[in-house]
C-alpha atoms as a PDB file:
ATOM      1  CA  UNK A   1     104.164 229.078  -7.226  1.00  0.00           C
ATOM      2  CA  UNK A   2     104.777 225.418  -6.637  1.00  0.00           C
ATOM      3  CA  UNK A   3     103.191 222.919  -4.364  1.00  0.00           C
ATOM      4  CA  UNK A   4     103.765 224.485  -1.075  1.00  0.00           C
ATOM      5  CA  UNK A   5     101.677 227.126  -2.655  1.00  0.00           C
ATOM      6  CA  UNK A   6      98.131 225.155  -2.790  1.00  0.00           C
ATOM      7  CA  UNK A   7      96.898 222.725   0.492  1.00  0.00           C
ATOM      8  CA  UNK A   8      95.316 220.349  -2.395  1.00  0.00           C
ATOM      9  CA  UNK A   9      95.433 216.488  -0.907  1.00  0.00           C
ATOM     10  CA  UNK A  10      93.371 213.228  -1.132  1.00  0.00           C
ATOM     11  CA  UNK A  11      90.791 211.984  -2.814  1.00  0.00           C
ATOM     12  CA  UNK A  12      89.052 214.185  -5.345  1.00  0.00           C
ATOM     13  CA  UNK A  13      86.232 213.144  -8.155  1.00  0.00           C
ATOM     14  CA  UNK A  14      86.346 213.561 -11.792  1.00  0.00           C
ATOM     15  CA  UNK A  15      82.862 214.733 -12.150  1.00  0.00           C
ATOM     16  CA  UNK A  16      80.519 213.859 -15.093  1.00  0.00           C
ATOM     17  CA  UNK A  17      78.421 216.074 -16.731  1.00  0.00           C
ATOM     18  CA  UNK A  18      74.584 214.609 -17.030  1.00  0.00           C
ATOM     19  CA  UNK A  19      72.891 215.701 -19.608  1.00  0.00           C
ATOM     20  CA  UNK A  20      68.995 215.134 -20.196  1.00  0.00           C
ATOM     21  CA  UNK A  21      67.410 213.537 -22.781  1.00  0.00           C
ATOM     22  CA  UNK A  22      67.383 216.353 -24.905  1.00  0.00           C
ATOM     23  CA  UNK A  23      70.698 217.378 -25.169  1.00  0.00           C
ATOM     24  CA  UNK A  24      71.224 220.271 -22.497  1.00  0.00           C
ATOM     25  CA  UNK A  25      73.071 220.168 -19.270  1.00  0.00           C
ATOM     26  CA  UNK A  26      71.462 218.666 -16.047  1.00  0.00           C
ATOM     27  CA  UNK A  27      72.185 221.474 -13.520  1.00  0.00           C
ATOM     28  CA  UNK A  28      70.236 220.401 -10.655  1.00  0.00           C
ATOM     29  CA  UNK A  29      71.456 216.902 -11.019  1.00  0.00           C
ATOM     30  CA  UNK A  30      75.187 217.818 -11.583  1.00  0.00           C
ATOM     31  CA  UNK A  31      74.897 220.194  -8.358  1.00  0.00           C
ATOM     32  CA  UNK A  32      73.545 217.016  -6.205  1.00  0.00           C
ATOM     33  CA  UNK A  33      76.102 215.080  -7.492  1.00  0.00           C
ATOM     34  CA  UNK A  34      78.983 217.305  -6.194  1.00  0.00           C
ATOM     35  CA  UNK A  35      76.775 217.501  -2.777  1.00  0.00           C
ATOM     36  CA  UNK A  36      76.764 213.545  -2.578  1.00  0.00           C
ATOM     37  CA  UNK A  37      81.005 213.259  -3.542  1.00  0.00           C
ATOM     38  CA  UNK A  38      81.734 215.987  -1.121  1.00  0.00           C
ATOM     39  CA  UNK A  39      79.400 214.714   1.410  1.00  0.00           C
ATOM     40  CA  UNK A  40      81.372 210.810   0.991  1.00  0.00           C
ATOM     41  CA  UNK A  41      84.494 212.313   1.744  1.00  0.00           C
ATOM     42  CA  UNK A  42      86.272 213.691  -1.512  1.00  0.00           C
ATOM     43  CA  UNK A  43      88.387 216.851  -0.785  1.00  0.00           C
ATOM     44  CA  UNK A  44      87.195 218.205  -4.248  1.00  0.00           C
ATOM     45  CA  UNK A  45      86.050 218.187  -7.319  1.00  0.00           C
ATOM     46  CA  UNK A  46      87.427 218.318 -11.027  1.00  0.00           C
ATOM     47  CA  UNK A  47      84.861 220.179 -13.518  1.00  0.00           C
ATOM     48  CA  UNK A  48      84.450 219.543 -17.514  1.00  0.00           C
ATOM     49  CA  UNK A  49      87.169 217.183 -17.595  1.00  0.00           C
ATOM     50  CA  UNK A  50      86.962 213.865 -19.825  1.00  0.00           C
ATOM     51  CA  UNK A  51      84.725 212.079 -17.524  1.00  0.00           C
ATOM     52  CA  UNK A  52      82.975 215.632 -18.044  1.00  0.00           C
ATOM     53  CA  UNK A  53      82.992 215.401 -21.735  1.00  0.00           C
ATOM     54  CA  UNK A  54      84.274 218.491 -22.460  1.00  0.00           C
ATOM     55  CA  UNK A  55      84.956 218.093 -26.041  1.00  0.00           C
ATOM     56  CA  UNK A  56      81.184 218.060 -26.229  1.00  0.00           C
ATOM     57  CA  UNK A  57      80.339 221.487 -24.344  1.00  0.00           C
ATOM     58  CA  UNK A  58      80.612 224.938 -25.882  1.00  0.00           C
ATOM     59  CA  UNK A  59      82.301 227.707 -24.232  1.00  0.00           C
ATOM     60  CA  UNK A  60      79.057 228.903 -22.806  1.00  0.00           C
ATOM     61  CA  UNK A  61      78.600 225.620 -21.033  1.00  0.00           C
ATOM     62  CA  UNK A  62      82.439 225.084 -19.655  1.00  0.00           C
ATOM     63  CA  UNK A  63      81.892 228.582 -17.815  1.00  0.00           C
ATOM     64  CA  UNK A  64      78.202 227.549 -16.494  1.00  0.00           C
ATOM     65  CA  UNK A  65      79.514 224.254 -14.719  1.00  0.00           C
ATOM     66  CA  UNK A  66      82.646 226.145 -13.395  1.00  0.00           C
ATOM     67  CA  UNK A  67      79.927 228.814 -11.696  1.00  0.00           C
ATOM     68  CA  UNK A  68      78.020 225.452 -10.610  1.00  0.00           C
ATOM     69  CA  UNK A  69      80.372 224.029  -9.627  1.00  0.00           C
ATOM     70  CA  UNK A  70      82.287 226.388  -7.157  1.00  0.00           C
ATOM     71  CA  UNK A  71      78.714 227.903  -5.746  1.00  0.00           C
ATOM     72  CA  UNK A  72      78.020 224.072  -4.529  1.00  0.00           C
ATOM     73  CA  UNK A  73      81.473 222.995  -3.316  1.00  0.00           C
ATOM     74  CA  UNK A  74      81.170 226.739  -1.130  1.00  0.00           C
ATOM     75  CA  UNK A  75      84.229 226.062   0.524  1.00  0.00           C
ATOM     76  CA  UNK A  76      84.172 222.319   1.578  1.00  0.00           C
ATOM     77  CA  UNK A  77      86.850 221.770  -0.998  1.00  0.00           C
ATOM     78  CA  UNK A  78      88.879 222.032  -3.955  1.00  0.00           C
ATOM     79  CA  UNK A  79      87.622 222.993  -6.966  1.00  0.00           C
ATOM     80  CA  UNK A  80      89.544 222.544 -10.227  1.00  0.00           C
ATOM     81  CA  UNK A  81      88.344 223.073 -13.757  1.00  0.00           C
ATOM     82  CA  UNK A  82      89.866 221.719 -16.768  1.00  0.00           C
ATOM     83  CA  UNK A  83      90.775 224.627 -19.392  1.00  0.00           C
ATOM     84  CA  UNK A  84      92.156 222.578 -21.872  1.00  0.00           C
ATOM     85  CA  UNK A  85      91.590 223.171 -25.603  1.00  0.00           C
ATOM     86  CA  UNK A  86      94.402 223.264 -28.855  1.00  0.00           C
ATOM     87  CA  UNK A  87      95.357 227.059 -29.228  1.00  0.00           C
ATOM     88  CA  UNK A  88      97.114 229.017 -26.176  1.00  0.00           C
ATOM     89  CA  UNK A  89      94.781 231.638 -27.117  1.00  0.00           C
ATOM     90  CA  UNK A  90      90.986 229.628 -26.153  1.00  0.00           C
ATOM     91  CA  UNK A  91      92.981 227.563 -22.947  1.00  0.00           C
ATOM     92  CA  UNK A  92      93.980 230.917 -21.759  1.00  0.00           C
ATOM     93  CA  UNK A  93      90.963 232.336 -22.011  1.00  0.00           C
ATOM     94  CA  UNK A  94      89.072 229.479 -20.246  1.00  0.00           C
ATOM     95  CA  UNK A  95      92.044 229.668 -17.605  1.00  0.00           C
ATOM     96  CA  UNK A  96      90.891 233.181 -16.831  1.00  0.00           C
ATOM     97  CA  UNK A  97      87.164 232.508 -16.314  1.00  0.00           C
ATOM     98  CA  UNK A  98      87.949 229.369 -14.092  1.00  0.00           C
ATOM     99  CA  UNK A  99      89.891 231.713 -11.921  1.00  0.00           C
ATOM    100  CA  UNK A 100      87.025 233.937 -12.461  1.00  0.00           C
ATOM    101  CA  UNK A 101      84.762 231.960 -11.281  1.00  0.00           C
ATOM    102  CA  UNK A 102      86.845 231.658  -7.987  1.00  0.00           C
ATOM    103  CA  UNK A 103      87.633 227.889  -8.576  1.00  0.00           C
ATOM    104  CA  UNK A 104      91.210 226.627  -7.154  1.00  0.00           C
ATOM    105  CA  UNK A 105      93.508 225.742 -10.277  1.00  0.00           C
ATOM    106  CA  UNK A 106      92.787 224.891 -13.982  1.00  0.00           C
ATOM    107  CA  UNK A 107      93.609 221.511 -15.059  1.00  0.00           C
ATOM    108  CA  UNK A 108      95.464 222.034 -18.680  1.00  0.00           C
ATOM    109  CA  UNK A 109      96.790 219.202 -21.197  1.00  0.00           C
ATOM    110  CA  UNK A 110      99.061 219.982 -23.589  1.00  0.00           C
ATOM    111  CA  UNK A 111      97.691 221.046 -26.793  1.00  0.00           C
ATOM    112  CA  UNK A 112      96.198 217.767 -28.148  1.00  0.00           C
ATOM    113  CA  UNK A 113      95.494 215.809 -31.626  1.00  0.00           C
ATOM    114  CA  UNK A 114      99.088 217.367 -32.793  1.00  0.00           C
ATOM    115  CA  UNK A 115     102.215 215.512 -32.154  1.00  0.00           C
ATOM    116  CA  UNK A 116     104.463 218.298 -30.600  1.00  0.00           C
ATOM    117  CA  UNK A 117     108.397 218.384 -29.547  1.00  0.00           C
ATOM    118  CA  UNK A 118     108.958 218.623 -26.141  1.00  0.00           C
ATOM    119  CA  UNK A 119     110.034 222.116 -26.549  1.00  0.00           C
ATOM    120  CA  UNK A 120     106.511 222.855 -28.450  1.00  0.00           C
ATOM    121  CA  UNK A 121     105.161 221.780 -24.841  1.00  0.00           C
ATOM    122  CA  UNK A 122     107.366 223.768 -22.909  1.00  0.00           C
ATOM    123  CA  UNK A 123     106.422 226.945 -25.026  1.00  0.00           C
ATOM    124  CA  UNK A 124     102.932 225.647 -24.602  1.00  0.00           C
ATOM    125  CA  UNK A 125     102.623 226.219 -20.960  1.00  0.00           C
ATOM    126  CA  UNK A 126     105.031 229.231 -21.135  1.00  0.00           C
ATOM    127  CA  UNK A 127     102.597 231.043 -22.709  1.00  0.00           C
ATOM    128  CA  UNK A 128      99.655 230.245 -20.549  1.00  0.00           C
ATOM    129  CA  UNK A 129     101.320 230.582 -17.653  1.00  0.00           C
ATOM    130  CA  UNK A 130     103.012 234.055 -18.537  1.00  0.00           C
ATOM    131  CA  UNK A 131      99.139 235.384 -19.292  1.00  0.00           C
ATOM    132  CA  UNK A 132      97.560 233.992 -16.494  1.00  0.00           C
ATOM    133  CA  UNK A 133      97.623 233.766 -12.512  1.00  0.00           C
ATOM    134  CA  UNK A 134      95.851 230.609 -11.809  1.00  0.00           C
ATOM    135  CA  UNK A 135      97.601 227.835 -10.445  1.00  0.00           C
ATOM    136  CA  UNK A 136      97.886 225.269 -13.237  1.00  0.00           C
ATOM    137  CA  UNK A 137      97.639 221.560 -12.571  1.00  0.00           C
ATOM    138  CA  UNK A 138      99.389 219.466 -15.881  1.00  0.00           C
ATOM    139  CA  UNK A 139      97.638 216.652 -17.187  1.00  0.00           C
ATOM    140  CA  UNK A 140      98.648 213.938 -18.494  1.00  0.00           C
ATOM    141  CA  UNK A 141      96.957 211.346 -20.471  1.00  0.00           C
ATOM    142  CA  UNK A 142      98.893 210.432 -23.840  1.00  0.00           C
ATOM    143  CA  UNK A 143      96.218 207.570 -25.126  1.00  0.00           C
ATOM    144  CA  UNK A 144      93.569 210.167 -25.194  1.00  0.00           C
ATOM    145  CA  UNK A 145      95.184 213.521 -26.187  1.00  0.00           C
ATOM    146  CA  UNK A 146      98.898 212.094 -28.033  1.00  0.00           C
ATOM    147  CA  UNK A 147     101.211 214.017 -26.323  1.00  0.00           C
ATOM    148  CA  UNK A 148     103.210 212.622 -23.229  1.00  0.00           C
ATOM    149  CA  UNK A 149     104.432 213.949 -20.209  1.00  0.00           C
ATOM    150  CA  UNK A 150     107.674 212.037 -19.712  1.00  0.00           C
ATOM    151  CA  UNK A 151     108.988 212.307 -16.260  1.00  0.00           C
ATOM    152  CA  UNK A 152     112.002 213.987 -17.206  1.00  0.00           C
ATOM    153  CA  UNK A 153     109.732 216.927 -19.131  1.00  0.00           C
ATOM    154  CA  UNK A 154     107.571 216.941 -15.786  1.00  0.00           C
ATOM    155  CA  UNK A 155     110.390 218.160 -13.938  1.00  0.00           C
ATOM    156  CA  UNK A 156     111.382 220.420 -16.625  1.00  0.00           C
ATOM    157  CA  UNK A 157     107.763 222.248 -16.548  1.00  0.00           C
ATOM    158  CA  UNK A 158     107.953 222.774 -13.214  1.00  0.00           C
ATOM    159  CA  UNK A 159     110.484 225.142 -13.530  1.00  0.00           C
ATOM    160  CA  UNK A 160     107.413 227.252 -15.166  1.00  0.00           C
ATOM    161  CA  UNK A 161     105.792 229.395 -12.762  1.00  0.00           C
ATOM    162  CA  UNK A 162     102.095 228.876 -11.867  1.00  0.00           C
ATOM    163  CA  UNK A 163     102.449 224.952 -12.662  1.00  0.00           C
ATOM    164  CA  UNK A 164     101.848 223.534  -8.617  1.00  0.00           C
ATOM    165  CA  UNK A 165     100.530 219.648  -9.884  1.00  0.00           C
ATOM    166  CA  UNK A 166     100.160 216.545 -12.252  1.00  0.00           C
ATOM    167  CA  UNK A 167      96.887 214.568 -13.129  1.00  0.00           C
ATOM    168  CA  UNK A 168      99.320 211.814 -14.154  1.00  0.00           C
ATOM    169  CA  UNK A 169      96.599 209.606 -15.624  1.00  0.00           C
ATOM    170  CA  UNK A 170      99.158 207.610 -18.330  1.00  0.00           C
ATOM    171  CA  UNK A 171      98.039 204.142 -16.902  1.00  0.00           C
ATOM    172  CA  UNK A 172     101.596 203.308 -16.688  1.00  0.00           C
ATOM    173  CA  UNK A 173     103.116 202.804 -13.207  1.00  0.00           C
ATOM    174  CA  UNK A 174     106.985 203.449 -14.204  1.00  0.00           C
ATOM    175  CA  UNK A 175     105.620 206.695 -15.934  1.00  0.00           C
ATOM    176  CA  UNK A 176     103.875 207.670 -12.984  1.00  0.00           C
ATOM    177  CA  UNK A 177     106.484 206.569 -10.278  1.00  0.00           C
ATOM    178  CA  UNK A 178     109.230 208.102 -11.661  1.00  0.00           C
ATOM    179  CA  UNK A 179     107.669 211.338 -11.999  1.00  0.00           C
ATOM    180  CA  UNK A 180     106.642 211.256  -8.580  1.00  0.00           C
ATOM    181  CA  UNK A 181     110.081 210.670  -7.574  1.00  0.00           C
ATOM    182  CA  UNK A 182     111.344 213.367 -10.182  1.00  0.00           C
ATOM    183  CA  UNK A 183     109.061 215.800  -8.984  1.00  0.00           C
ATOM    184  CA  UNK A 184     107.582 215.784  -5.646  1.00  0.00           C
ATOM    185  CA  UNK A 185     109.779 218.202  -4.058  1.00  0.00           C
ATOM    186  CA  UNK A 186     108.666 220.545  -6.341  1.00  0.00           C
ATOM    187  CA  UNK A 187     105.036 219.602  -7.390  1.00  0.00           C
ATOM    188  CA  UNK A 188     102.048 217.684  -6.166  1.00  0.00           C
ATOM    189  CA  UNK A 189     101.419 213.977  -8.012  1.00  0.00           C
ATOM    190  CA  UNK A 190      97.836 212.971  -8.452  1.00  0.00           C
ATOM    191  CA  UNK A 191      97.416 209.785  -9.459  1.00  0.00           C
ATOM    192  CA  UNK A 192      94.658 209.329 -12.764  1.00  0.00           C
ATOM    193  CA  UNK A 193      93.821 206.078 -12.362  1.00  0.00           C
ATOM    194  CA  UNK A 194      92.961 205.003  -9.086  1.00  0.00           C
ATOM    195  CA  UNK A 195      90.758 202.364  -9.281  1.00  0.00           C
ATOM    196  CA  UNK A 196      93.982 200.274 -11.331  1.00  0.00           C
ATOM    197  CA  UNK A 197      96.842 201.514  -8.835  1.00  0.00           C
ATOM    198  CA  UNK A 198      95.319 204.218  -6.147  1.00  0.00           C
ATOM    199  CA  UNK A 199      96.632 201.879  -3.182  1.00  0.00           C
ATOM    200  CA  UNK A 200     100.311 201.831  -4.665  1.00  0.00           C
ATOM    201  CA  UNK A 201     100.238 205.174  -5.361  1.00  0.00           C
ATOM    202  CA  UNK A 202      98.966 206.024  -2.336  1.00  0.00           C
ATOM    203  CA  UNK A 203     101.687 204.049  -0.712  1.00  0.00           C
ATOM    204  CA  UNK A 204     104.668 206.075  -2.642  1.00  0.00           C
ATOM    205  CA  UNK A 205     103.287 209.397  -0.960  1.00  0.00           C
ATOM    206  CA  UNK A 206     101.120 210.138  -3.857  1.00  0.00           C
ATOM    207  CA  UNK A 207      99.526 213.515  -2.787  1.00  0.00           C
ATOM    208  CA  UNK A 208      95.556 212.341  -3.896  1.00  0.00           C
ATOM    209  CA  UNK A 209      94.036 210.990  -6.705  1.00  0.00           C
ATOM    210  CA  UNK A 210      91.612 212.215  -9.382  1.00  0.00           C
ATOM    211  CA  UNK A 211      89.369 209.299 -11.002  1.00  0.00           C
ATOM    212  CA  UNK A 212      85.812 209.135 -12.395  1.00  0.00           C
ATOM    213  CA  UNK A 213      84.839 205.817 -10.433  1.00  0.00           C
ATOM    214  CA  UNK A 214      83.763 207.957  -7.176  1.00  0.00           C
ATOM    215  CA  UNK A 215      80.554 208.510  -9.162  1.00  0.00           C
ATOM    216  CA  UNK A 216      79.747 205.414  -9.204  1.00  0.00           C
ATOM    217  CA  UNK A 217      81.407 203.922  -6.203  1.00  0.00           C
ATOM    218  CA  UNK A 218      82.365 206.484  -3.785  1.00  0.00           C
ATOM    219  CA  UNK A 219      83.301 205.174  -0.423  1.00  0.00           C
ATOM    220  CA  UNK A 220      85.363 202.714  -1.759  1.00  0.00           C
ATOM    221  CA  UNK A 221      87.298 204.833  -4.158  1.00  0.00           C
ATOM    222  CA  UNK A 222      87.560 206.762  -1.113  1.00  0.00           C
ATOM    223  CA  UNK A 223      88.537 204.698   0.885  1.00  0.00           C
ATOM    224  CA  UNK A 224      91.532 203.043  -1.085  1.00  0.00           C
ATOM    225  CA  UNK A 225      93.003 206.584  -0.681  1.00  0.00           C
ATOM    226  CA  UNK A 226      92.109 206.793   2.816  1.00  0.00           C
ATOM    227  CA  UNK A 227      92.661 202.829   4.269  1.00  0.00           C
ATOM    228  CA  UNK A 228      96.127 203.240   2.824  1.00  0.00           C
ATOM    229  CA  UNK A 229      96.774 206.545   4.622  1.00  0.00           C
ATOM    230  CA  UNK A 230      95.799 205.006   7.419  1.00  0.00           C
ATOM    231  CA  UNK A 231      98.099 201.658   7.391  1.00  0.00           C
ATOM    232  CA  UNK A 232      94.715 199.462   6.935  1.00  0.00           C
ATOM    233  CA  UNK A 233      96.651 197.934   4.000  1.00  0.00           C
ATOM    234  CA  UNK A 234      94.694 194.930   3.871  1.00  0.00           C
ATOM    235  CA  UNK A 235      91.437 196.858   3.273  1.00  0.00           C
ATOM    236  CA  UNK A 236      93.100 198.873   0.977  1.00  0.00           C
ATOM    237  CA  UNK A 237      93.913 195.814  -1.171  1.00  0.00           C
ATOM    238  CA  UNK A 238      90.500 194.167  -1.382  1.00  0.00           C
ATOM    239  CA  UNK A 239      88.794 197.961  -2.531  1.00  0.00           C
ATOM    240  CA  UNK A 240      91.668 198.194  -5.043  1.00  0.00           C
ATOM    241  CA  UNK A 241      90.759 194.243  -6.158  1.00  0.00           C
ATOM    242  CA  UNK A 242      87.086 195.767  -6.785  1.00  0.00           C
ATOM    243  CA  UNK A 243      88.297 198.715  -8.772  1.00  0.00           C
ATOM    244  CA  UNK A 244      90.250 196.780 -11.172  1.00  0.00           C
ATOM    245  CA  UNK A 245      87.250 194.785 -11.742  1.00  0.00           C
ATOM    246  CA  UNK A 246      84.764 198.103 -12.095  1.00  0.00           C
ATOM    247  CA  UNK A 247      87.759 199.000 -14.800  1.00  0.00           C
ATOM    248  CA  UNK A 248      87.562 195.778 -16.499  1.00  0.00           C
ATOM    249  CA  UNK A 249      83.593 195.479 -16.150  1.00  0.00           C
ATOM    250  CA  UNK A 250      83.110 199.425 -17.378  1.00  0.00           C
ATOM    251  CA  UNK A 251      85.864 199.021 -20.610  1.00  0.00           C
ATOM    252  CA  UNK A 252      84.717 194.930 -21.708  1.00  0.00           C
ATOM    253  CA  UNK A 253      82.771 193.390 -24.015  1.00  0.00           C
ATOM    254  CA  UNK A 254      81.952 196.835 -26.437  1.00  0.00           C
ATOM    255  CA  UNK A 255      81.499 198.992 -23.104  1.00  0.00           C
ATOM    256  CA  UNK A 256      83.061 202.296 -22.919  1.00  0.00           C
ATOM    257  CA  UNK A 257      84.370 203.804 -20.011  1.00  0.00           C
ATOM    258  CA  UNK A 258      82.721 207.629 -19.793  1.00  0.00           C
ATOM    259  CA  UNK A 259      79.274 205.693 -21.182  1.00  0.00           C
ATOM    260  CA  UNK A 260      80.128 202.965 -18.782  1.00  0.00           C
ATOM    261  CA  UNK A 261      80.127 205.422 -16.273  1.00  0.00           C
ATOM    262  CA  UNK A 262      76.891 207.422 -17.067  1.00  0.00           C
ATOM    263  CA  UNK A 263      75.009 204.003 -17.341  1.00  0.00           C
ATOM    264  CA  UNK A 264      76.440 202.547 -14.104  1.00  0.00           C
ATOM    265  CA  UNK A 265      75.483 205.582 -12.074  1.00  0.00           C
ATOM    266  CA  UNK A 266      71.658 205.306 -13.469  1.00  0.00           C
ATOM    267  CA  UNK A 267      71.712 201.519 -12.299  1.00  0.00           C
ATOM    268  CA  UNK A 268      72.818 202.059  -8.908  1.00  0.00           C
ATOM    269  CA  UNK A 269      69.894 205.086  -8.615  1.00  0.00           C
ATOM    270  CA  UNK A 270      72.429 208.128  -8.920  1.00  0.00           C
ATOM    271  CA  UNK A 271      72.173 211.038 -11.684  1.00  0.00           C
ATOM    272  CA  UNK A 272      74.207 209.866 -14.240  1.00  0.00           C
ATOM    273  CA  UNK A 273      71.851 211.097 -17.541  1.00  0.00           C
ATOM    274  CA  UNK A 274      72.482 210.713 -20.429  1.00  0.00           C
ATOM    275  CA  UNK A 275      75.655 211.096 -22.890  1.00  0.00           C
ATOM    276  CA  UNK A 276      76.172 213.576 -25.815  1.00  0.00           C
ATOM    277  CA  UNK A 277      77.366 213.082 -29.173  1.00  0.00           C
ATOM    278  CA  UNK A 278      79.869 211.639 -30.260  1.00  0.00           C
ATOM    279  CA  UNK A 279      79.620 209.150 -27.468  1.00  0.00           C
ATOM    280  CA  UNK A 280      76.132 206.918 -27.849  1.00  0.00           C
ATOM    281  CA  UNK A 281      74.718 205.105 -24.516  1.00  0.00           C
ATOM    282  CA  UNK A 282      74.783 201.842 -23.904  1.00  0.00           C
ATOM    283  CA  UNK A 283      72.369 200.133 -25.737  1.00  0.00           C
ATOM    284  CA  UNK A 284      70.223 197.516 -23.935  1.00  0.00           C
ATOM    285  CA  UNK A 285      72.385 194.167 -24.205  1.00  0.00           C
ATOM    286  CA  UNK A 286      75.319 196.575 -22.724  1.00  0.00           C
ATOM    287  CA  UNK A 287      73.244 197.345 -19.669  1.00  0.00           C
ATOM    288  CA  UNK A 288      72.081 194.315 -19.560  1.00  0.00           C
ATOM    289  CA  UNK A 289      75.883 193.363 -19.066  1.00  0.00           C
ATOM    290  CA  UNK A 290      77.272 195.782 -17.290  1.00  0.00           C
ATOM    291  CA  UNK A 291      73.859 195.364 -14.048  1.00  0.00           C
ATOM    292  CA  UNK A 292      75.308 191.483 -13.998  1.00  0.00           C
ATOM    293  CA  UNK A 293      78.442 192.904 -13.494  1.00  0.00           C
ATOM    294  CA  UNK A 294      78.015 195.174 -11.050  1.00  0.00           C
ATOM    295  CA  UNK A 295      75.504 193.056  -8.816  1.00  0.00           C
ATOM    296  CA  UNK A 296      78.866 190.104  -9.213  1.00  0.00           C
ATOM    297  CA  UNK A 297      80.962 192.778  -8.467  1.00  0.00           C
ATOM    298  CA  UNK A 298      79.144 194.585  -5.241  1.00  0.00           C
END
């Protein structure tokens, strides 16, 4: 496999998961919000990621919102499900229920918390790849999960088969350029953060992005993909002005960014629920905040 081998493009959403007051997963609301992304124009949907919290659902629960999750996308687009977890042995088993489930690909970091060599990494994949037929989308995101997907390893793991794409959510534009220019021939690049860089990303013939600010802003996030695509470059900048502020509103003043997210959603009348522990919601001087925000903001 490699990216000739998958039609996956554009703008897709990092999907939360809501949760109601009580602790258990939201299913109708976290089936309306797929409707509403895929009806605003995003070509798919990532499931259980970190916008999903998935350090916070159980087995059980990953393989509920990858059913969920493919049954209400039904063919209007991509669906990927993140399948990462520390041992080869649990991420390959999640990698074979995503598949399934009949979703798309399996979004996998490297095996987190751990510093590992870059060989570890390579041996990492290796091993999920070699027990597993689902096409594997790398992701990387070295603040959250330690371990860094340098350019130069990129284009070394795609020498693995099964490996077709990058979530390259690092926050650093050298990082992500040159792996894009590394790589492209032989994998697609999806850019993380969109909201900071989408329209520059875009630019360099990103292939899409993946970002968790569609839930609470969809047509722009959408459209900073699209307007770019489209040579309405001036358009383009202005939405990409407003995501760098949603990023600075949503991660300010003791805000969090997944909580940010939840809390946002709920202002703005969409079914963002409630957080699970370890997280906390924002707490009443935070909302208070981040609604004055988002009413300078919009």
């Amino acid at each position: 496999m490699d990216r000739n081998s998958i039609d996956w493009h554009g703008p897709l959403v990092a999907l939360i998961t809501p949760f109601k007051k009580s602790g258990e997963i939201d299913k109708d609301s976290f089936c309306q919000n797929i409707d509403r992304m895929i009806k605003k124009g995003a070509t798919g949907v990532l499931v259980a990621g970190c916008t999903g919290e998935f350090w916070a659902l159980s087995y059980k629960e990953k393989k509920l919102l990858f059913e969920l999750s493919v049954e209400t996308v039904n063919g209007r687009g991509t669906v990927i499900c993140n399948c990462s977890a520390i041992t080869p042995e649990e991420t390959i088993e999640l990698t074979k229920e995503s598949k399934n489930c009949g979703s798309d690909g399996s979004l996998i970091l490297p095996s987190y918390f751990i510093k590992l060599t870059e060989n570890e990494i390579i041996n990492y994949y290796k091993n999920i790849s070699s027990a597993t037929s689902s096409p594997i989308i790398i992701y990387n995101i070295p603040n959250n999960a330690v371990n860094d997907i340098t350019p130069e390893l990129a284009l070394e793991l795609c020498k693995i088969n099964n490996i077709v794409a990058i979530k390259e959510s690092s926050g650093n534009w050298k990082n992500f350029y040159s792996t894009l220019i590394l790589a492209k021939s032989k994998i697609r690049i999806f850019c993380g953060p969109s909201s900071v860089y989408g329209f520059p990303a875009t630019m360099a013939d990103a292939d899409g992005t993946i970002d968790c600010f569609p839930n609470v802003w969809a047509p722009g996030c959408m459209d900073i993909f699209y307007k770019s695509k489209d040579g309405d470059h001036v358009e383009a900048m202005k939405l990409q002005e407003i995501g760098n502020n949603l990023t600075e509103l949503f991660t300010s003043g003791g805000k969090t960014l997944y909580p940010s997210t939840k809390a946002a959603m709920n202002i703005l009348g969409f079914n963002g629920g409630y957080t699970r522990p370890p997280l906390n919601d924002l707490n009443k001087n935070l909302i208070k905040d981040l609604e004055k925000g988002l009413k300078l903001i919009f």
